[in-house]
C-alpha atoms as a PDB file:
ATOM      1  CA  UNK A   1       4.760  10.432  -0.219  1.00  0.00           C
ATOM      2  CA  UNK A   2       7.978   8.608  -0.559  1.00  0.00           C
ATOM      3  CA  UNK A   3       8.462   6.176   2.008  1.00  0.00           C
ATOM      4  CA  UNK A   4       5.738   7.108   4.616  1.00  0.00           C
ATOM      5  CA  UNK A   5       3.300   5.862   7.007  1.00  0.00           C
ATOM      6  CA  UNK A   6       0.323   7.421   5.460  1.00  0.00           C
ATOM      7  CA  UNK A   7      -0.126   4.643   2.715  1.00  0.00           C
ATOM      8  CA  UNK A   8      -0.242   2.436   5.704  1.00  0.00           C
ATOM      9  CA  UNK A   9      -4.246   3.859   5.979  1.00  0.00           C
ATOM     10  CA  UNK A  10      -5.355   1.272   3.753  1.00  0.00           C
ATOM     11  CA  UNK A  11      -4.749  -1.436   6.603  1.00  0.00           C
ATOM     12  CA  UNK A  12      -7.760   0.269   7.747  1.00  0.00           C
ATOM     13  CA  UNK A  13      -9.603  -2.071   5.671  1.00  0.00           C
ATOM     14  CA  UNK A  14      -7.657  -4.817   6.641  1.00  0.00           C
ATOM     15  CA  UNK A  15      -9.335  -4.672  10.251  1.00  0.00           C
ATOM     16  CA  UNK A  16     -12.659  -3.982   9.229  1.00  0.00           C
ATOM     17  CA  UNK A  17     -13.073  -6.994   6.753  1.00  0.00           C
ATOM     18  CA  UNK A  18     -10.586  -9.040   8.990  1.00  0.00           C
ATOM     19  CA  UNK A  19     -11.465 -12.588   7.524  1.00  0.00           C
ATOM     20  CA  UNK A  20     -11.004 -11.363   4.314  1.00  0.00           C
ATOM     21  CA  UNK A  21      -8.046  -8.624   3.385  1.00  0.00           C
ATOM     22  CA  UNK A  22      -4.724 -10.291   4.222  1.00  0.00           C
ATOM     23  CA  UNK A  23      -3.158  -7.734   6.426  1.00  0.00           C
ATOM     24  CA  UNK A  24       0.981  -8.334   5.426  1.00  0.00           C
ATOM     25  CA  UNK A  25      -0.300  -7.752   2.032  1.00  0.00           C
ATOM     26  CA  UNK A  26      -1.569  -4.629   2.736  1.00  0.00           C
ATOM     27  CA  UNK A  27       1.192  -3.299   4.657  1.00  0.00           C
ATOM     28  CA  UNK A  28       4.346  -4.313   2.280  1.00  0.00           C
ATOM     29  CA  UNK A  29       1.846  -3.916  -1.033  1.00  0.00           C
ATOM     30  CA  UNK A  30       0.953   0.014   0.443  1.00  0.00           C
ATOM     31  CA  UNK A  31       4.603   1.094   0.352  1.00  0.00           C
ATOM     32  CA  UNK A  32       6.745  -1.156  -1.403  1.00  0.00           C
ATOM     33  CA  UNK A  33       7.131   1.159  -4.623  1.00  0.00           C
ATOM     34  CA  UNK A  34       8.276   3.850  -2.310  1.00  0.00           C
ATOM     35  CA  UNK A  35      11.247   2.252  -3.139  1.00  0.00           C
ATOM     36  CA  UNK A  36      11.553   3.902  -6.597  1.00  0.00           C
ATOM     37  CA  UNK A  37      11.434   7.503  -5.750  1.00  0.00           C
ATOM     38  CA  UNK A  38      13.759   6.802  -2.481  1.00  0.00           C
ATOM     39  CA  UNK A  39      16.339   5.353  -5.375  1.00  0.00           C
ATOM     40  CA  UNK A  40      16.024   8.607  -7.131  1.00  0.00           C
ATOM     41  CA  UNK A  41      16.124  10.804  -4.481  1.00  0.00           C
ATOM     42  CA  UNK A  42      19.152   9.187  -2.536  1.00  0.00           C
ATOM     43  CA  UNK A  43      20.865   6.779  -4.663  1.00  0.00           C
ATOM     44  CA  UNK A  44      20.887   7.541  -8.296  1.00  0.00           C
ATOM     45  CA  UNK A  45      19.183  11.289  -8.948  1.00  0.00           C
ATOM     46  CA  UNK A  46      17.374  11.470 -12.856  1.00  0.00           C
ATOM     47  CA  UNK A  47      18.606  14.801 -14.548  1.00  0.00           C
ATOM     48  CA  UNK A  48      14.827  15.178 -15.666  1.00  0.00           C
ATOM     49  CA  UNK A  49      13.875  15.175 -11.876  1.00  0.00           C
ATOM     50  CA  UNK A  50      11.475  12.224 -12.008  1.00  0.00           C
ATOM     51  CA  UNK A  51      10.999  10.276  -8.995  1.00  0.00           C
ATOM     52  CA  UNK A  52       7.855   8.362  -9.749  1.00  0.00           C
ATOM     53  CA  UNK A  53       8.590   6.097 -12.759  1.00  0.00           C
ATOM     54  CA  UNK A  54       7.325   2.954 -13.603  1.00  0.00           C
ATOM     55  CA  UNK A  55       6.844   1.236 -10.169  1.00  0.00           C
ATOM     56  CA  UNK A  56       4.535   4.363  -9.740  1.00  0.00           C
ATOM     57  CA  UNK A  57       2.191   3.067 -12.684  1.00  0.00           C
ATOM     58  CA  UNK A  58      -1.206   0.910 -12.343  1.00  0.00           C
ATOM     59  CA  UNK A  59       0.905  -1.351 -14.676  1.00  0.00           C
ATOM     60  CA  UNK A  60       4.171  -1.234 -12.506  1.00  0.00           C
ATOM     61  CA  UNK A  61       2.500  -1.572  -9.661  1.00  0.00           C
ATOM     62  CA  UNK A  62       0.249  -4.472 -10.436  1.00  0.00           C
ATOM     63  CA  UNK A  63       3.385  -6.592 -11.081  1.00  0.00           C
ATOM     64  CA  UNK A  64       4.769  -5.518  -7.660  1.00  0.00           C
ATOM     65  CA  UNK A  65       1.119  -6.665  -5.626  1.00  0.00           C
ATOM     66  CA  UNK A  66       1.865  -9.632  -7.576  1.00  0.00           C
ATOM     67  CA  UNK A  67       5.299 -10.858  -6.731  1.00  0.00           C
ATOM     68  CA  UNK A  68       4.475  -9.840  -3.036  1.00  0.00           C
ATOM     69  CA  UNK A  69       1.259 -11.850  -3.386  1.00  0.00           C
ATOM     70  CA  UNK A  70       3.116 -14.841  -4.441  1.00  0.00           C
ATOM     71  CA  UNK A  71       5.875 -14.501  -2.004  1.00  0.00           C
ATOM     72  CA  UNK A  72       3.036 -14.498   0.848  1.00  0.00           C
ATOM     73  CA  UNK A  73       1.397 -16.842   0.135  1.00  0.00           C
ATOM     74  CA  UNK A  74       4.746 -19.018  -0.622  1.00  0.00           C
ATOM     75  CA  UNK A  75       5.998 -18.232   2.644  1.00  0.00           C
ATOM     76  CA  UNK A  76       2.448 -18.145   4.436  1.00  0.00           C
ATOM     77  CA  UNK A  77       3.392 -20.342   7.325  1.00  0.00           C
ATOM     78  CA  UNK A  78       6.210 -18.300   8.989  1.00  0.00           C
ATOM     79  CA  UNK A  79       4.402 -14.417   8.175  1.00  0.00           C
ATOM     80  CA  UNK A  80       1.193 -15.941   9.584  1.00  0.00           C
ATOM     81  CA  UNK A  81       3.743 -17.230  12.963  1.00  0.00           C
ATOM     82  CA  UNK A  82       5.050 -13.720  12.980  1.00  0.00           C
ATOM     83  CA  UNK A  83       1.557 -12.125  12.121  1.00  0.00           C
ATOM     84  CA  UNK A  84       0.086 -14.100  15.833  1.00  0.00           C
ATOM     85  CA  UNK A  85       3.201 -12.180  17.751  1.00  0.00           C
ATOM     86  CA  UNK A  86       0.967  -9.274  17.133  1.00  0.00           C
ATOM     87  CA  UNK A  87      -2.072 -10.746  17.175  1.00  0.00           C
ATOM     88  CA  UNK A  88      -3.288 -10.573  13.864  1.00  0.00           C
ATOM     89  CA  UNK A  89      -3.046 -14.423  12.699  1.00  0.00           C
ATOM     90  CA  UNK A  90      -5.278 -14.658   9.713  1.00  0.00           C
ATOM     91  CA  UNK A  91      -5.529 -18.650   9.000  1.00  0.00           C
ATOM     92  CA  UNK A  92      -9.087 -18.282   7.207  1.00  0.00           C
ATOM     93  CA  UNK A  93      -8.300 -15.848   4.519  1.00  0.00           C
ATOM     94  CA  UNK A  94      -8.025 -17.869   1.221  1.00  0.00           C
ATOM     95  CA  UNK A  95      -4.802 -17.416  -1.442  1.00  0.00           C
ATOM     96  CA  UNK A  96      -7.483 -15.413  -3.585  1.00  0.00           C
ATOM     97  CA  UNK A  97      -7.958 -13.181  -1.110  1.00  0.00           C
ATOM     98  CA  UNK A  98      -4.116 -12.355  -0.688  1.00  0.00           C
ATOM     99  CA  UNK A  99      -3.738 -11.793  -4.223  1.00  0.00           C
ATOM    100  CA  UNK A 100      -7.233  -9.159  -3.840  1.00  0.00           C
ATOM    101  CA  UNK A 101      -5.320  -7.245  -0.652  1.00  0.00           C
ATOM    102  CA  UNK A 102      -2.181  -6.622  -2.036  1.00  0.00           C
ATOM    103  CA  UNK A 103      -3.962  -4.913  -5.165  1.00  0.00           C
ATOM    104  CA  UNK A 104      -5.772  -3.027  -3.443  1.00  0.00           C
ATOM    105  CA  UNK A 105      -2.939  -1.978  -1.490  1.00  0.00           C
ATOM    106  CA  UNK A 106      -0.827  -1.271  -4.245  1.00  0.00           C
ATOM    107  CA  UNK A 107      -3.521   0.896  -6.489  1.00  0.00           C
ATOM    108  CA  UNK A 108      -4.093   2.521  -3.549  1.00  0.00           C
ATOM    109  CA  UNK A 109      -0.795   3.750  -3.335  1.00  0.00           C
ATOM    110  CA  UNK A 110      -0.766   5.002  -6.905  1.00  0.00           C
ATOM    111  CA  UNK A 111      -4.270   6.776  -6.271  1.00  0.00           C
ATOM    112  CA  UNK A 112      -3.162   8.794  -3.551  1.00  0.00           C
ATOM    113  CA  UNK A 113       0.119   9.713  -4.986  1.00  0.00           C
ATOM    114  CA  UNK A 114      -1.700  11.123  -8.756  1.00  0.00           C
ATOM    115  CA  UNK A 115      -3.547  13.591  -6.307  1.00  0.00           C
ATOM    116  CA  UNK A 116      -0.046  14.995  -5.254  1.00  0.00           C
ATOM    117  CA  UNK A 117       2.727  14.133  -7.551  1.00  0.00           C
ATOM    118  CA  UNK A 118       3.131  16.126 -11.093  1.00  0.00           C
ATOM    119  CA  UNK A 119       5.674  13.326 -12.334  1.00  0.00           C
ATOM    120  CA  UNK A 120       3.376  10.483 -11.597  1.00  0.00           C
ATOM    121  CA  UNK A 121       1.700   9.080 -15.062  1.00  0.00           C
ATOM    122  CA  UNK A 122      -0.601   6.559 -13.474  1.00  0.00           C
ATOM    123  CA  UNK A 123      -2.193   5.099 -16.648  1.00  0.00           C
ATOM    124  CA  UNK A 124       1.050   4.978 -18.966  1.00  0.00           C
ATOM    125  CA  UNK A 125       1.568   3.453 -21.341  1.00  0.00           C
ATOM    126  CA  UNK A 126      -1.816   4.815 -22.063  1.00  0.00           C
ATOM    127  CA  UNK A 127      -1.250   7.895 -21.725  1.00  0.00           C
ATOM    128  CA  UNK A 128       1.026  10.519 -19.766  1.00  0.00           C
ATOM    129  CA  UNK A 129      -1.800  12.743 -18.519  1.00  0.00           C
ATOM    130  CA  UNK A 130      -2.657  12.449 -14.753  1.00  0.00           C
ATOM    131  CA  UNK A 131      -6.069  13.322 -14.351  1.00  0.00           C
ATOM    132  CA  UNK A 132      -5.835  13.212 -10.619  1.00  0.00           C
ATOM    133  CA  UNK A 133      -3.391  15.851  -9.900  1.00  0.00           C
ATOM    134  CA  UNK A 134      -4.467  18.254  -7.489  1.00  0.00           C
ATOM    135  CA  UNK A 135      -7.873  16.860  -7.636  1.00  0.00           C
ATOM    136  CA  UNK A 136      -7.670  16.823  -3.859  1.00  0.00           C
ATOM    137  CA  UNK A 137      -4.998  19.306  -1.855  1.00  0.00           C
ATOM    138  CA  UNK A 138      -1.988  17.550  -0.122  1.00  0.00           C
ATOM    139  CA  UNK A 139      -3.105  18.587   3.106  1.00  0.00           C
ATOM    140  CA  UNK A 140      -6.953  17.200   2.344  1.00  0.00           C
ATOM    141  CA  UNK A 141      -4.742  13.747   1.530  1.00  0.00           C
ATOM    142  CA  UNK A 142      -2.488  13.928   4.680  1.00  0.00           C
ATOM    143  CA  UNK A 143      -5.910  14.352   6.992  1.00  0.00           C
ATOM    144  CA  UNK A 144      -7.587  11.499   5.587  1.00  0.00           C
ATOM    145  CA  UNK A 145      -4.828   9.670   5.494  1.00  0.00           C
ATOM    146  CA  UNK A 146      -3.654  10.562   9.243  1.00  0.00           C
ATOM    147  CA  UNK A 147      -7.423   9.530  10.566  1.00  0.00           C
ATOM    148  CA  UNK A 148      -6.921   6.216   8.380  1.00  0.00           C
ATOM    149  CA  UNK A 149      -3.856   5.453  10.479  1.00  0.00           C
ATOM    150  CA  UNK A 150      -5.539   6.546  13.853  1.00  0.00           C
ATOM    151  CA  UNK A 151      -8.493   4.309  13.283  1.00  0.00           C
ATOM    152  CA  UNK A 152      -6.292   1.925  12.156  1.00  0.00           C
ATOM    153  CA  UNK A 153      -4.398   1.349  15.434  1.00  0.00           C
ATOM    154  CA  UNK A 154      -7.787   2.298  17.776  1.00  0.00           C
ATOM    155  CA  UNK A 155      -9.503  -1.224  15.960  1.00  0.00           C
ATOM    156  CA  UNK A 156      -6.178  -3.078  16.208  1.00  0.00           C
ATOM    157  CA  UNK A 157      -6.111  -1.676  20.143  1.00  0.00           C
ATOM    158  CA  UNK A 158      -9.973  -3.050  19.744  1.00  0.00           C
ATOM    159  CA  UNK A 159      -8.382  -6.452  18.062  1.00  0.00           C
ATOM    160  CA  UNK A 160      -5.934  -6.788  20.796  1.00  0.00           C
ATOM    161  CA  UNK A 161      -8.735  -6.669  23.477  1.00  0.00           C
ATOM    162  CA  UNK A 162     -11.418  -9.051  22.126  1.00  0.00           C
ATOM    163  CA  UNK A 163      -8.187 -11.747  21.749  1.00  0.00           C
ATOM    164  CA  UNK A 164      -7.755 -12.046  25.615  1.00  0.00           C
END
């Protein structure tokens, strides 16, 4: 799912445990490693075909929920200014639970794409196999994710209200 909105249906979670998932982690850790297979696709095409490489590995992507996690919570002030444009100021979620929601967000990522993507090795070095592959059909992964995002924006429509 390179670069889409349906990773975005982990947020989901953000709004239901609201004082305790950090909702810019979720939403930059969900896509960030999209990045990767955009790269291949548009900038710098593999001869093997691979797009999902190492940023699309629980290992690669643990280091990326990491770096964003530190860069939140470095920069906490401003996102969390930004974050009460929109409504969503989180001031009592802890530095812990930053780290938690961007890994979350980020394994989620990789889970969805081993259902879907035969180049995706999710446990390498491990191993190369990818046990999830077709596990679940891309359009059983698309619905699921498409209600996530609906239900998504219907509590943050729910958010918005209770805040006036």
């Amino acid at each position: 799912m390179p670069l889409t909105p349906f990773h975005w249906s982990v947020v989901l979670f953000g709004f239901i445990l609201f004082d305790v998932l950090y909702l810019p982690a979720l939403i930059i850790s969900s896509v960030l490693m999209d990045l990767e297979p955009f790269y291949y696709m548009f900038i710098a095409p593999r001869p093997d075909g691979v797009l999902h490489g190492f940023f699309h590995t629980y290992i690669g992507v643990t280091l990326i929920a990491i770096v964003v996690a530190l860069l939140l919570i470095k920069f906490r002030k401003p996102i969390d200014q930004l974050a009460a444009v929109f409504k969503v100021s989180q001031p009592k979620v802890s530095n812990k639970w930053i780290i938690a929601s961007s890994l979350l967000a980020a394994w989620s990522h990789v889970l969805l794409d081993s259902f879907m993507h035969a180049d995706l090795q999710p446990f390498w070095p491990a191993t190369t196999a990818n046990p999830f592959l077709r596990l679940l059909s891309i359009n059983d992964i698309y619905l699921f994710t498409g209600i996530g995002l609906l239900v998504t924006f219907a509590l943050w429509v729910i958010h918005l209200v209770k805040q006036k």
